[in-house]
Protein backbone atom coordinates (compact mmCIF):
# COMPACT_ATOMS: atom_id res chain seq x y z
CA UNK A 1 30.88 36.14 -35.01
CA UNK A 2 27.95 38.76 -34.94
CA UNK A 3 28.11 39.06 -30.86
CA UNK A 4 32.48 39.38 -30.94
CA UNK A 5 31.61 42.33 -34.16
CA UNK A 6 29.11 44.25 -31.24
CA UNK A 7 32.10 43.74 -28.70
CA UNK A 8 34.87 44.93 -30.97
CA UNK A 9 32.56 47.85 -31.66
CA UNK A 10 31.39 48.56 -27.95
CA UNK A 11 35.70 48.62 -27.50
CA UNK A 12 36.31 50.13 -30.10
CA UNK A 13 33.80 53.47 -29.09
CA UNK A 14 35.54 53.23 -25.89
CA UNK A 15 38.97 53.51 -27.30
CA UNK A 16 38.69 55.95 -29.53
CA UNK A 17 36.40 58.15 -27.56
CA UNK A 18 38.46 57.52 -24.18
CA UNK A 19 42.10 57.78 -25.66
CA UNK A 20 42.22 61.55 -26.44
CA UNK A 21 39.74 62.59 -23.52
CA UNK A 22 41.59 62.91 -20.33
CA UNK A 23 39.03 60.18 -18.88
CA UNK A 24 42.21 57.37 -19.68
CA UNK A 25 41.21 55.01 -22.10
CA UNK A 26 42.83 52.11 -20.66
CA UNK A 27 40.60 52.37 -17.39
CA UNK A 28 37.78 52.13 -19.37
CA UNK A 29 38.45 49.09 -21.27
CA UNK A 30 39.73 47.23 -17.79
CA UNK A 31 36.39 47.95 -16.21
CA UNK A 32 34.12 47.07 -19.21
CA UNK A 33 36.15 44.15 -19.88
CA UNK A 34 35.55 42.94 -16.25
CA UNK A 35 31.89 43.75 -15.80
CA UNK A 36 30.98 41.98 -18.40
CA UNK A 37 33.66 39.65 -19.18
CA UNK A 38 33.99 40.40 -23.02
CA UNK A 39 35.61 37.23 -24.75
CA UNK A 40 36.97 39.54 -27.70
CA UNK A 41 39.24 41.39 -25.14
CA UNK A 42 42.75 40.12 -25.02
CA UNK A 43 45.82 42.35 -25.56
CA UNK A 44 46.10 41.89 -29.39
CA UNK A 45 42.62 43.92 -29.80
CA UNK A 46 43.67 46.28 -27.51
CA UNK A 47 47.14 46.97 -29.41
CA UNK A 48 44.91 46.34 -32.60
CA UNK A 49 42.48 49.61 -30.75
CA UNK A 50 45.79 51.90 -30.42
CA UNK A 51 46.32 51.07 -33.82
CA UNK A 52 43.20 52.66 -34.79
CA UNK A 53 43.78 55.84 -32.89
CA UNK A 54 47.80 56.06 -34.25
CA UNK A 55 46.39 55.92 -37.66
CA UNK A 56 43.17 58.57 -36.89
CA UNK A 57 45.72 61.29 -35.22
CA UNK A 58 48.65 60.54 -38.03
CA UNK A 59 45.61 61.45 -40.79
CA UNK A 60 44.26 63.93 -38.44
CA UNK A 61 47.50 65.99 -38.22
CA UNK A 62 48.95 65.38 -41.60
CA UNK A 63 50.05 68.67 -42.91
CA UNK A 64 51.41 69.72 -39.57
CA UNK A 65 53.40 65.79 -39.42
CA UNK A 66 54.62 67.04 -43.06
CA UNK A 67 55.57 70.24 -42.01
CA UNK A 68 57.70 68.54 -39.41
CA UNK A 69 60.53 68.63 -41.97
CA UNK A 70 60.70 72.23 -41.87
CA UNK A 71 60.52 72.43 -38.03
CA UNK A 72 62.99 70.47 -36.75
CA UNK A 73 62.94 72.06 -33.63
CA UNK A 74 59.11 71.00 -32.78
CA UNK A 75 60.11 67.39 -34.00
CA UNK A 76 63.26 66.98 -31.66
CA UNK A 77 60.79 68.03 -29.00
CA UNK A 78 58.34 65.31 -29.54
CA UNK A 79 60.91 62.94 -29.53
CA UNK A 80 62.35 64.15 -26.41
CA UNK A 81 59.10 64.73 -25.19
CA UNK A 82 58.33 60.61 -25.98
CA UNK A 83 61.58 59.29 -24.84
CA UNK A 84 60.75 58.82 -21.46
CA UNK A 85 57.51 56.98 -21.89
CA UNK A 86 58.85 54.80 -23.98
CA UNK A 87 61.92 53.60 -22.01
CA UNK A 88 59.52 52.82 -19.37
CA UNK A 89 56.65 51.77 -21.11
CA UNK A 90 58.67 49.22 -22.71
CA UNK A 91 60.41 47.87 -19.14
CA UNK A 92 57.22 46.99 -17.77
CA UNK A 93 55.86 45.52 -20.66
CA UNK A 94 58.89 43.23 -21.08
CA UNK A 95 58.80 42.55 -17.72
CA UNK A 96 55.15 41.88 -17.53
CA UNK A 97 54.97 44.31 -14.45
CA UNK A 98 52.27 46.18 -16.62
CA UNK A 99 49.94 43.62 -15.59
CA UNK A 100 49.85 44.26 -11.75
CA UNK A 101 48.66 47.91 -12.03
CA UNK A 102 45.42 47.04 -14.12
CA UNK A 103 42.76 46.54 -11.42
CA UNK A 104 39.57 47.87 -10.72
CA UNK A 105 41.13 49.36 -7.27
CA UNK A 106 43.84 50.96 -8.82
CA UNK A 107 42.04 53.01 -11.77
CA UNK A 108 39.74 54.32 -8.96
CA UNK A 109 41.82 55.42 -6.99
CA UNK A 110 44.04 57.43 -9.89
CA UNK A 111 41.12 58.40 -11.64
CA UNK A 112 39.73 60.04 -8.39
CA UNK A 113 43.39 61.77 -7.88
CA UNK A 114 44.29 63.13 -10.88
CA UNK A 115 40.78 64.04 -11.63
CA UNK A 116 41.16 66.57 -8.99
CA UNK A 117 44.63 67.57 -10.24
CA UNK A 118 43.68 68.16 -13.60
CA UNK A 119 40.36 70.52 -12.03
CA UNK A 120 43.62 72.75 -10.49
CA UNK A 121 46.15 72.52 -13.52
CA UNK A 122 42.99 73.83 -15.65
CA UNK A 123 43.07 77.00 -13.54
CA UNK A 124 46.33 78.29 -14.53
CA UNK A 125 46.61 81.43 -15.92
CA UNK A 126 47.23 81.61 -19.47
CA UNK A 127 50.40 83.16 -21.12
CA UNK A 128 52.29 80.43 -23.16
CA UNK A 129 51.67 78.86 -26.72
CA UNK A 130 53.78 76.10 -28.51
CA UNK A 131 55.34 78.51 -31.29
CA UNK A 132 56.72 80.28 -28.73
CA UNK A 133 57.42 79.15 -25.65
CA UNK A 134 57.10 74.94 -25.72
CA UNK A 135 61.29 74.46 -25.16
CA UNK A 136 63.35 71.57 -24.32
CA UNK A 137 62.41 71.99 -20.63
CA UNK A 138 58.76 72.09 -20.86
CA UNK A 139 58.47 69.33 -23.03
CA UNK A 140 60.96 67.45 -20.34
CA UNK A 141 58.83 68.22 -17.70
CA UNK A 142 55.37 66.95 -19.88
CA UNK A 143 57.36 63.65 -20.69
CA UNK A 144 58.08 63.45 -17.12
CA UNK A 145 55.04 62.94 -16.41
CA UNK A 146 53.76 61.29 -19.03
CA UNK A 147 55.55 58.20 -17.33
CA UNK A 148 52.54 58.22 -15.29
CA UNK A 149 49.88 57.13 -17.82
CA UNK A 150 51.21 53.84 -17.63
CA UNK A 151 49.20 53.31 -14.73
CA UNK A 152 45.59 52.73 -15.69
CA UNK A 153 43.08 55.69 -14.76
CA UNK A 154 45.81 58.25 -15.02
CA UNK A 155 44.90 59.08 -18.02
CA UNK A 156 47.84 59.91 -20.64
CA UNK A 157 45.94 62.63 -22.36
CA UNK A 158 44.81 64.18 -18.92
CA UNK A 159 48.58 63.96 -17.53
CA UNK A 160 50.02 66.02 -20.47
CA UNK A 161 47.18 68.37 -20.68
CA UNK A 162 47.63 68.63 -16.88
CA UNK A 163 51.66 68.94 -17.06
CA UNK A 164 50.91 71.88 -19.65
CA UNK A 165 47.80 73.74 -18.15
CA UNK A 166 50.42 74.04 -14.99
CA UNK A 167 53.26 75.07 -17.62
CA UNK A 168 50.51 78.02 -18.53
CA UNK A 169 49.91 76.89 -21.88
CA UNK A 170 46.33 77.68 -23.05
CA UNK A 171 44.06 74.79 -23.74
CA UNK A 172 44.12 73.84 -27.04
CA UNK A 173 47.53 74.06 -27.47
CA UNK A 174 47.65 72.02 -24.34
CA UNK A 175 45.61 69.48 -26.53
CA UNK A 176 47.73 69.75 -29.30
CA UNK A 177 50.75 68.94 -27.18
CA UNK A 178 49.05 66.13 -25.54
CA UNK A 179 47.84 64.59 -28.98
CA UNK A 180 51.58 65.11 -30.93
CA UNK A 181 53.11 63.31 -27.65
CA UNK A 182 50.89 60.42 -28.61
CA UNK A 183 51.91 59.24 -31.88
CA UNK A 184 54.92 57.99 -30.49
CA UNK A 185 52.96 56.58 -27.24
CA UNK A 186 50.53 54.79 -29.62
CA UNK A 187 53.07 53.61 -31.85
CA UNK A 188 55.13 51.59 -29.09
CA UNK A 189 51.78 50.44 -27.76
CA UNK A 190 50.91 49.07 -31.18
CA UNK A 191 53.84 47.45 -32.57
CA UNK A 192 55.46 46.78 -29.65
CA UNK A 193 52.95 43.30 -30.01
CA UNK A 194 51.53 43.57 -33.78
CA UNK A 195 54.45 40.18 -34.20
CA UNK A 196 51.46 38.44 -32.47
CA UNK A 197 48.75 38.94 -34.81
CA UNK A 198 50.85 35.78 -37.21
CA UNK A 199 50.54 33.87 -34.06
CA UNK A 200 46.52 34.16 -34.11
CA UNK A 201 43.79 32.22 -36.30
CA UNK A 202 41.96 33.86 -39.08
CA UNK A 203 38.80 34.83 -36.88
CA UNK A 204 40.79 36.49 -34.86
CA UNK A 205 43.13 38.65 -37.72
CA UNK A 206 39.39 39.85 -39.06
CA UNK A 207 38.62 40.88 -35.58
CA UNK A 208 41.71 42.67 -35.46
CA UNK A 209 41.35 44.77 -38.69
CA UNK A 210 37.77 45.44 -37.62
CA UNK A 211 38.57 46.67 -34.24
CA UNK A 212 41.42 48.94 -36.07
CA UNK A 213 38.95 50.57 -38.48
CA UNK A 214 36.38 51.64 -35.91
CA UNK A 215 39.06 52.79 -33.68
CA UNK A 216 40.46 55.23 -36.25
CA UNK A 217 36.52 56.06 -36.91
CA UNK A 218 35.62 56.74 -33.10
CA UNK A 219 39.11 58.83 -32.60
CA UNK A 220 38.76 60.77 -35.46
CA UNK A 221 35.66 62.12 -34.72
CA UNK A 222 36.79 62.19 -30.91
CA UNK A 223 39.94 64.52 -31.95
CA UNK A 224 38.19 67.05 -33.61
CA UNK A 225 35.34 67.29 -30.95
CA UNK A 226 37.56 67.41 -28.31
CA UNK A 227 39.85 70.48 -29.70
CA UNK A 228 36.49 72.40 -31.14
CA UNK A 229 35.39 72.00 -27.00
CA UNK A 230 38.40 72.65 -25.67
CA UNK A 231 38.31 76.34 -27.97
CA UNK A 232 35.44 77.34 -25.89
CA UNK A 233 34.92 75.51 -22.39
CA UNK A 234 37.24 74.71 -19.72
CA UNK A 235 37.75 70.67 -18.52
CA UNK A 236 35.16 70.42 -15.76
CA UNK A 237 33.08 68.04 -17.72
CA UNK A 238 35.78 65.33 -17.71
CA UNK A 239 36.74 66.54 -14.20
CA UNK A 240 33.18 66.14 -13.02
CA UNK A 241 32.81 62.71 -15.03
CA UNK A 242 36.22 61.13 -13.35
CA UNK A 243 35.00 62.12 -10.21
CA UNK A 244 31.42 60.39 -10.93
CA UNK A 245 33.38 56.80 -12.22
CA UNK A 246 35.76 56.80 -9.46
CA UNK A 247 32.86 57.43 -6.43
CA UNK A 248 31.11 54.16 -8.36
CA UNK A 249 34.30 52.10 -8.36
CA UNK A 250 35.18 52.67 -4.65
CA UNK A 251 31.40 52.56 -3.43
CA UNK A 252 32.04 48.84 -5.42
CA UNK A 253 35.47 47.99 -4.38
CA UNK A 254 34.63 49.08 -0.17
CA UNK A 255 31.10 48.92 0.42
């Protein structure tokens, strides 16, 4: 029990550090899982890790979810905004094609690729903000490609942040963005299997409700680093650091 508590908690830094950095969070766990062949990792603790980081951005962003009721506008945009990740998230999970794109070769490759996008979309010049000028076909364009963090090493925070840094919307509103757009994401990635957890043996329900707590503790703390950062630097750091992971994983996969 004591060695599957130290896995759920080296997962459970990974998730909740990895989920709202545009590093992809579902890379990471792959490639820890299969370097060291964790025996805790199975796709109930990872739905039971999203859960975590639903719950630590819900509490995170409370007043502005409550002041959702007064901005209908902003809602109907997240929910636009959502829809398309959703449809498709949910095809290839029913249709188990979800399980061809997580390989090792894969998440280098896309980490590598839209590492170097998100270095360009970072560029942009600044002149939009979400009060004013997020609309129905911004948030279209950001859901768009949103699609595209359903292949591991995308990233799903880097995609949005990189769909809006090349919309011209500054950083941390980028963030913000990125971060509303993921409630929804992390609540079809969490219940879409939580009907499992009746199917699985007591050890295995604590491990889940462990793995959930530290997962809201790690992305908590990894939210409101990440916007404080984000207020004064630009995103080389997690440009440089992609770069760095996917130079390992091909030197790995080809050499």
């Amino acid at each position: 029990m004591f060695q599957d508590f130290i896995e759920i908690l080296i997962l459970s830094a990974i998730q909740g550090i990895s989920e709202f950095l545009p590093i992809s969070s579902s890379a990471h766990l792959i490639i820890v899982s299969s370097l060291y062949d964790l025996k805790t990792s199975s796709l109930l603790i990872d739905i039971s890790l999203h859960l975590g980081s639903l719950f630590a951005i819900i509490f995170f962003f409370r007043k502005d979810l409550f002041d959702l009721k007064n901005n209908q506008k902003l809602l109907k945009l997240i929910i636009i905004g959502s829809t398309p990740l959703i449809v498709f998230g949910y095809i290839l999970y029913s249709t188990e094609l979800i399980h061809l794109l997580r390989n090792i070769e894969v998440i280098a490759w896309t980490t590598l690729l839209f590492g170097i996008i998100l270095y360009f979309a970072d560029q942009r010049k600044i002149d939009q903000n979400i009060s004013s000028n997020l609309n129905v076909r911004s948030i279209i364009i950001i859901g768009l490609f949103q699609i595209l963090a359903l292949i591991p090493g995308v990233s799903r925070a880097g995609i949005t942040m990189t769909a809006a840094r090349f919309l011209k919307f500054n950083r941390v509103d980028s963030g913000k963005i990125s971060f509303l757009l993921s409630i929804p994401a992390l609540a079809g990635a969490s219940f879409l299997g939580l009907k499992d957890i009746n199917n699985e043996s007591l050890e295995i329900n604590i491990l889940v409700i462990i793995a959930v707590v530290l997962s809201f503790l790690f992305s908590y703390m990894t939210v409101k680093f990440f916007l404080n950062y984000i207020n004064r630097f630009s995103l080389n750091i997690f440009v440089i650091y992609r770069l760095i992971i996917a130079i390992i994983l091909l030197m790995i996969i080809y050499l």
